[in-house]
Protein backbone atom coordinates (compact mmCIF):
# COMPACT_ATOMS: atom_id res chain seq x y z
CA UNK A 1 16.61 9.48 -47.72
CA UNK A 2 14.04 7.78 -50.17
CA UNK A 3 10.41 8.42 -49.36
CA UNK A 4 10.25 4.78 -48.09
CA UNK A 5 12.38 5.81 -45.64
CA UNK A 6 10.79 9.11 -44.91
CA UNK A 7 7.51 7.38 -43.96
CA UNK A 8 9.61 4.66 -41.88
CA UNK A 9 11.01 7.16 -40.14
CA UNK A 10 7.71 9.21 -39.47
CA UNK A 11 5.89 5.76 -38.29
CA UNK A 12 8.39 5.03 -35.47
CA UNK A 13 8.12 9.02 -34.75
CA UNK A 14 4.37 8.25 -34.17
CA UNK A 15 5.56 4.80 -32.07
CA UNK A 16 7.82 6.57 -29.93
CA UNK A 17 4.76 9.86 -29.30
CA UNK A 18 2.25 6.85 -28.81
CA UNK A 19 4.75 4.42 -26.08
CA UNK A 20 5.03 7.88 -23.76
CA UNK A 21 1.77 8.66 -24.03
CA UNK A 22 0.98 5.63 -22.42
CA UNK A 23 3.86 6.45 -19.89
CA UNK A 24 1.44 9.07 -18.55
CA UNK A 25 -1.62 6.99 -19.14
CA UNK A 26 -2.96 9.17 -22.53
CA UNK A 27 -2.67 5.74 -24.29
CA UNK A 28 -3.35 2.07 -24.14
CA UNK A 29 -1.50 -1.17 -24.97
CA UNK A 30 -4.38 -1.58 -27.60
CA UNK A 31 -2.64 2.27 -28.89
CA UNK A 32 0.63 0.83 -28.92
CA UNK A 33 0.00 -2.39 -30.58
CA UNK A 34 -1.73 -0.09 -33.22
CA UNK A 35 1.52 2.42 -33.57
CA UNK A 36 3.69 -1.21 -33.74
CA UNK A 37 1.35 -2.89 -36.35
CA UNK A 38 1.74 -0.10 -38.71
CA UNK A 39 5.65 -0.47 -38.75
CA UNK A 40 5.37 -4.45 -38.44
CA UNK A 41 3.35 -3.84 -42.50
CA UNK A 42 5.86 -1.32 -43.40
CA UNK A 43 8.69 -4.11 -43.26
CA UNK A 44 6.78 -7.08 -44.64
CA UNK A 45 6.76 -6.55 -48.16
CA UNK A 46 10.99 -7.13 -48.44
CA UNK A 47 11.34 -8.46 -45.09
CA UNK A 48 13.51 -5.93 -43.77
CA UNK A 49 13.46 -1.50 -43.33
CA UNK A 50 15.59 0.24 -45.82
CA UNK A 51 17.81 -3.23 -46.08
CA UNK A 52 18.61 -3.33 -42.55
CA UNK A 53 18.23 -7.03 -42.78
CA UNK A 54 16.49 -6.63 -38.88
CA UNK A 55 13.37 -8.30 -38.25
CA UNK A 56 10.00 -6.72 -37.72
CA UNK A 57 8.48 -6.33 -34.44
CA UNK A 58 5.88 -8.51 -33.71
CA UNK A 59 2.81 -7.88 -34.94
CA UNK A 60 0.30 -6.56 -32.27
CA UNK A 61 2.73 -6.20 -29.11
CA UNK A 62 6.48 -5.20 -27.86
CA UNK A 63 9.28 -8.01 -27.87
CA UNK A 64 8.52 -11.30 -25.80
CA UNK A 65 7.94 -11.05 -22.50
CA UNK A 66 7.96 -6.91 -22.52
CA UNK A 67 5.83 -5.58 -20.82
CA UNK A 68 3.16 -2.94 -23.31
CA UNK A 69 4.19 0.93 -21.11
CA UNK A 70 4.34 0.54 -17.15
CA UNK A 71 2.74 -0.98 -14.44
CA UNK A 72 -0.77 -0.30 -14.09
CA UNK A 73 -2.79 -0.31 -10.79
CA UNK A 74 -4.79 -3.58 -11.11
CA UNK A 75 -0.99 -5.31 -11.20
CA UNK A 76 -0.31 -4.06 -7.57
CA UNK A 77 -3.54 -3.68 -5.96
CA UNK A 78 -4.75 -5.34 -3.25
CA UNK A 79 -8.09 -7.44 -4.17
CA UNK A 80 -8.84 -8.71 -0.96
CA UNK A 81 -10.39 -5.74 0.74
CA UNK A 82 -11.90 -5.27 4.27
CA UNK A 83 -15.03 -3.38 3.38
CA UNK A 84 -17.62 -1.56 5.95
CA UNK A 85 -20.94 -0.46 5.94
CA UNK A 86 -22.09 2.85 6.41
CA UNK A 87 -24.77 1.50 9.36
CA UNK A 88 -21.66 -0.31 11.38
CA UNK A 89 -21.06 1.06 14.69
CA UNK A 90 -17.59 3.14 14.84
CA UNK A 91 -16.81 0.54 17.92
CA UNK A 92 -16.99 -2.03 15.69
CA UNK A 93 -14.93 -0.25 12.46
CA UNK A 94 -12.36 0.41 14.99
CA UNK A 95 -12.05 -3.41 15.93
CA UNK A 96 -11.78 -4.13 11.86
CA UNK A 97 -9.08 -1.56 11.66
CA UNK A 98 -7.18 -2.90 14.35
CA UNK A 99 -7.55 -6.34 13.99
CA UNK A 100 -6.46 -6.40 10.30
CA UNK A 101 -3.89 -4.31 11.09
CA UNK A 102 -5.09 -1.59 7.75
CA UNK A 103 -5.29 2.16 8.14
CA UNK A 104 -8.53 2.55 6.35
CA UNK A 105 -11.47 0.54 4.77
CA UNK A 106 -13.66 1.82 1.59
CA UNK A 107 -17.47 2.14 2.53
CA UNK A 108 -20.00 0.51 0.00
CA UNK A 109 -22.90 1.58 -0.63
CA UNK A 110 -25.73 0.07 -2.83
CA UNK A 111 -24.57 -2.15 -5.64
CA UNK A 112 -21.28 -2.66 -4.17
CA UNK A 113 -19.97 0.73 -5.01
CA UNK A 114 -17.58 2.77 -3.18
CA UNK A 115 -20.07 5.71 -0.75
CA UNK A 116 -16.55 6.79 0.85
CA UNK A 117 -13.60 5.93 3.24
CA UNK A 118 -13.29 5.11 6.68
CA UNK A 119 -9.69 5.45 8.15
CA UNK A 120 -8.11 5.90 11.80
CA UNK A 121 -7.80 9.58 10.83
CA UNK A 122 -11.68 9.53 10.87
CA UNK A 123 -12.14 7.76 14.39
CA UNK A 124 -9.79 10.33 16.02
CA UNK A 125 -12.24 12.89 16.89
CA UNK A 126 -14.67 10.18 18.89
CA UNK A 127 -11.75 10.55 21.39
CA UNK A 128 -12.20 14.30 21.88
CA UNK A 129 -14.41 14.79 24.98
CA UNK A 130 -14.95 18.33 24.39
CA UNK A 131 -17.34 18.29 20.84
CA UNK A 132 -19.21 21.51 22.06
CA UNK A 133 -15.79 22.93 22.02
CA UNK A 134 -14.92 22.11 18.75
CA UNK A 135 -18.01 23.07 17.50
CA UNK A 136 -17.27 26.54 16.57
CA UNK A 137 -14.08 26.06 15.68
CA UNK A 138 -14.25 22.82 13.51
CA UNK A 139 -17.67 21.88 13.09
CA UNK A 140 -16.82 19.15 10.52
CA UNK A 141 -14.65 17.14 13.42
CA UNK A 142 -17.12 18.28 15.88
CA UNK A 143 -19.71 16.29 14.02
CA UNK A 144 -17.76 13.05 13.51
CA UNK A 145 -16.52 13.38 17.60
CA UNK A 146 -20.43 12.72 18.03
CA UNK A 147 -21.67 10.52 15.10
CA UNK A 148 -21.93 6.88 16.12
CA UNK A 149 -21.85 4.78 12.79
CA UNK A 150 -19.66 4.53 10.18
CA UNK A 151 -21.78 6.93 7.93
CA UNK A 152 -21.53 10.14 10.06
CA UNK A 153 -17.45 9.61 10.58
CA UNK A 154 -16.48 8.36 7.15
CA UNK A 155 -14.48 10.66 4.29
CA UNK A 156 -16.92 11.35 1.26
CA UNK A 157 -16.98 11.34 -1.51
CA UNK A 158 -13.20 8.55 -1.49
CA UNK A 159 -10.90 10.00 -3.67
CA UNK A 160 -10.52 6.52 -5.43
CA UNK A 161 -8.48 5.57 -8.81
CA UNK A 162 -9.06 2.67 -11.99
CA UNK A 163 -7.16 -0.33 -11.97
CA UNK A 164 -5.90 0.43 -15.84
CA UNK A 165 -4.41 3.89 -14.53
CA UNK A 166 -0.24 3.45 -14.32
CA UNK A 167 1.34 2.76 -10.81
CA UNK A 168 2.93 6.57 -11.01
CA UNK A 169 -0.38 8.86 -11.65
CA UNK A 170 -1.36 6.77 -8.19
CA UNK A 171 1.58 7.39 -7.03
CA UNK A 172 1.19 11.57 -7.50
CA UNK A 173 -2.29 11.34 -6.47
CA UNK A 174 -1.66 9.66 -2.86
CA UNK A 175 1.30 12.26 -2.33
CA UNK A 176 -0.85 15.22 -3.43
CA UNK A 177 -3.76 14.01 -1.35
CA UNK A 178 -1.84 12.90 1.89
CA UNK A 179 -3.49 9.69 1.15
CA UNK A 180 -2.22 6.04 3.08
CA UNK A 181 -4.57 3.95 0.28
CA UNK A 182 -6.63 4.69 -2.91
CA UNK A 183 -9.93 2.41 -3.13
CA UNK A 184 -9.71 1.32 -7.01
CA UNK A 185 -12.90 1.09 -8.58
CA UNK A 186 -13.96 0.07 -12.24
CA UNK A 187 -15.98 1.99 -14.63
CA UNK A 188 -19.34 1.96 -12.47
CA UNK A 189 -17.34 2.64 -9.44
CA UNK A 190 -18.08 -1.06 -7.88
CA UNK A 191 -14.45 -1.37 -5.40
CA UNK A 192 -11.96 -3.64 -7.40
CA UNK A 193 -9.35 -3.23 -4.65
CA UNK A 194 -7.24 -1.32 -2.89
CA UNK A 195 -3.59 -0.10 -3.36
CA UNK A 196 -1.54 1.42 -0.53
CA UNK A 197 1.69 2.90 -0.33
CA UNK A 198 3.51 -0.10 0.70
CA UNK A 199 1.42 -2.05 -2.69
CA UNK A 200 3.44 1.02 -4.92
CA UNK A 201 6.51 0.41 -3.10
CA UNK A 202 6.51 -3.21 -5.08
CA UNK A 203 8.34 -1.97 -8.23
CA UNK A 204 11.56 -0.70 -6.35
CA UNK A 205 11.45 -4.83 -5.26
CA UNK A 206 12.27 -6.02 -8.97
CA UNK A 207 15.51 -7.61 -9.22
CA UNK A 208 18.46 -5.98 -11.23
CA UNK A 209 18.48 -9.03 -13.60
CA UNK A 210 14.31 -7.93 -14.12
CA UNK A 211 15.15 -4.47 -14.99
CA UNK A 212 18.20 -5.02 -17.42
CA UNK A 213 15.44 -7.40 -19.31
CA UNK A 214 12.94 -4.69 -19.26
CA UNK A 215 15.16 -1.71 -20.06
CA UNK A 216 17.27 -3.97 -23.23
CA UNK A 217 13.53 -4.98 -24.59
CA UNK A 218 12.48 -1.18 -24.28
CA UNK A 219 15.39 0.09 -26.63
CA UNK A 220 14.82 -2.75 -28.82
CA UNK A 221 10.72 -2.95 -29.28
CA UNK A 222 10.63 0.98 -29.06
CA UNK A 223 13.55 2.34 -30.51
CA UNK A 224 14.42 -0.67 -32.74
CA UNK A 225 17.56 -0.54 -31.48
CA UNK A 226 20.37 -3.55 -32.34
CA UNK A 227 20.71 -5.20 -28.85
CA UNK A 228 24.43 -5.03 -29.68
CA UNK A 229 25.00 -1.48 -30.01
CA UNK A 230 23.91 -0.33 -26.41
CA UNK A 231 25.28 -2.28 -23.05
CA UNK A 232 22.76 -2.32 -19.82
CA UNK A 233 23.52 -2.67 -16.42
CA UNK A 234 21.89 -2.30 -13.82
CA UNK A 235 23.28 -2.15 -9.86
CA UNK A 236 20.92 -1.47 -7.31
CA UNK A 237 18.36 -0.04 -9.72
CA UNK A 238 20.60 2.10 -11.08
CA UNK A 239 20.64 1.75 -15.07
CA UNK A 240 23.92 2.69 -16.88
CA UNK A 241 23.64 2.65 -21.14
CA UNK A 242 27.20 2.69 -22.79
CA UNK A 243 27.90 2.20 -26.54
CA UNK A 244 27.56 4.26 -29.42
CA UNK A 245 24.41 5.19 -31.68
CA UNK A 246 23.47 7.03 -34.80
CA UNK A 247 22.36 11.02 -32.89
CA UNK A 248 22.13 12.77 -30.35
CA UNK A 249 18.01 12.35 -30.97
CA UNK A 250 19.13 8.41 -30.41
CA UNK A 251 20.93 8.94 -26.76
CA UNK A 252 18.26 11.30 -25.53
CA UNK A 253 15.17 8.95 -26.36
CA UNK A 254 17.14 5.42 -24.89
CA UNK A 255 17.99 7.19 -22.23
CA UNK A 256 14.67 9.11 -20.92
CA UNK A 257 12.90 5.36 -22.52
CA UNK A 258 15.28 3.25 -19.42
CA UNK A 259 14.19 5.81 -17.33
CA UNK A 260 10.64 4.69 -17.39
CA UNK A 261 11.28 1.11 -16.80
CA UNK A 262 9.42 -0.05 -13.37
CA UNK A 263 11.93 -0.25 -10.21
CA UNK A 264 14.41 1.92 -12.27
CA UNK A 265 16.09 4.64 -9.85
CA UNK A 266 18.47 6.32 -11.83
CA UNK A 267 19.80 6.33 -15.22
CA UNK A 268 23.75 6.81 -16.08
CA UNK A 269 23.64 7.62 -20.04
CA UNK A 270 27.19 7.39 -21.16
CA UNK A 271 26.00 6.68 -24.88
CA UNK A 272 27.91 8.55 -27.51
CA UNK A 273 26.88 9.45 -30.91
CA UNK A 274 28.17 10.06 -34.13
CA UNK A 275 27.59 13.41 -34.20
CA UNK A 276 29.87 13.57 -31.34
CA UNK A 277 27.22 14.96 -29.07
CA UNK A 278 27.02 13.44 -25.44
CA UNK A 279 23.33 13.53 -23.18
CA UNK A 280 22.98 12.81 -19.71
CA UNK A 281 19.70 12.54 -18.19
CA UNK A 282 18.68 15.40 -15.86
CA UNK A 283 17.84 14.72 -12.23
CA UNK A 284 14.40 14.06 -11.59
């Protein structure tokens, strides 16, 4: 291997490191388009890597209509947000819940930013008739059975998320904090929206046709793969990868790469390589 080829080779090492890390939201598209810029240079100069004859990524981003790592909050979230004060009457932030049909509302506090959460959870104890009871036992839930606005019932501080974080890491946080919604606030914690389980739900609803685009751009953009020597289908969100590439290093990366594509459920790898070494992607 010549030492242009070397340094090829360790540039789309550093793409690939640099296109998970923003699987797991360590990087950003502006990362990415960095990692892709630097191999984009290495081909100009002859117009093709090591005489390949393929051409060069574009400059600055993935293939056409790719999307730069996976869905990210802010694409999901709900922006339209029923918002309370922490003076309303709980009377009154029970008639909001029920009437817009939601499970909780973020509280704001000065400057628009998010003070906590209101939810039906937190309205429960008002129905308790016994708070002296509780008291001892659960003084927290004693206290909200006998607060009368908002601010004495409400969950504080929210456990709330950025709209740039991926769909997943909100996806682990709701299920680790037997959360129903995640307020999504920017940088100065002002509310941007909301996303709720049923919001995260929305990638499983992207056709098959959607995903075979995504997953054949993927192998492509990241791996620089030639479209022709891998086949995608995709049934029911379930991705299956046949043909034939250069390693076992090859099969492993396409394979875990269409695993990552939004709305993907499972991946069938039945990719061979040359050095006559099979990979099938572990459950989970």
């Amino acid at each position: 291997m010549s030492r242009r080829d070397d340094y090829l080779d360790a540039l789309l090492k550093q793409l690939g490191a640099t296109y998970y890390q923003t699987l797991h939201g360590e990087a950003t598209s502006s990362d990415l388009a960095q990692a892709l810029e630097a191999v984009a240079d290495h081909w100009r100069p002859d117009g093709g890597a090591s005489g390949s004859g393929r051409p060069a990524p574009a400059a600055g981003g993935l293939s056409p209509g790719y999307p730069a790592g996976p869905r990210r909050v802010r694409d999901v979230m709900t922006t339209n947000v029923v918002t309370v004060s922490p003076e309303l009457g709980c009377k009154h932030a029970a008639r909001l819940l029920h009437d817009h049909h939601i499970s909780a509302m973020p509280v704001l506090g000065p400057g628009g930013r998010v003070a906590g959460l209101v939810s039906e959870a937190d309205l429960l104890p008002k129905q308790d008739r016994r708070p002296g009871h509780l008291a001892g036992i659960l003084p927290g839930r004693a206290a909200k059975a006998g607060a009368r606005t908002v601010r004495g019932i409400m969950t504080a501080p929210a456990v709330t998320i950025g709209p740039g974080e991926p769909v997943g890491a909100a996806a682990r946080l709701m299920h680790r904090q037997h959360l129903k919604c995640l307020p999504v606030v920017d940088a100065e914690g002002k509310l941007a929206g909301i996303v709720s389980r049923h919001d995260l739900l929305k990638v499983f609803l992207r056709s098959d046709e959607q995903i075979t685009a995504d997953v054949a751009g993927a192998l492509a953009a990241v791996l620089l793969l030639d479209p022709a020597s891998v086949a995608v289908t995709v049934r029911d969100g379930v991705v299956t990868l046949t043909g034939e590439l250069a390693d076992s290093a090859q099969v492993r990366a396409a394979t875990r790469l269409a695993g990552h594509v939004d709305g993907v459920i499972a991946v069938s790898s039945q990719l061979t390589s040359r050095d006559a070494e099979t990979w099938t992607r572990p459950p989970g």
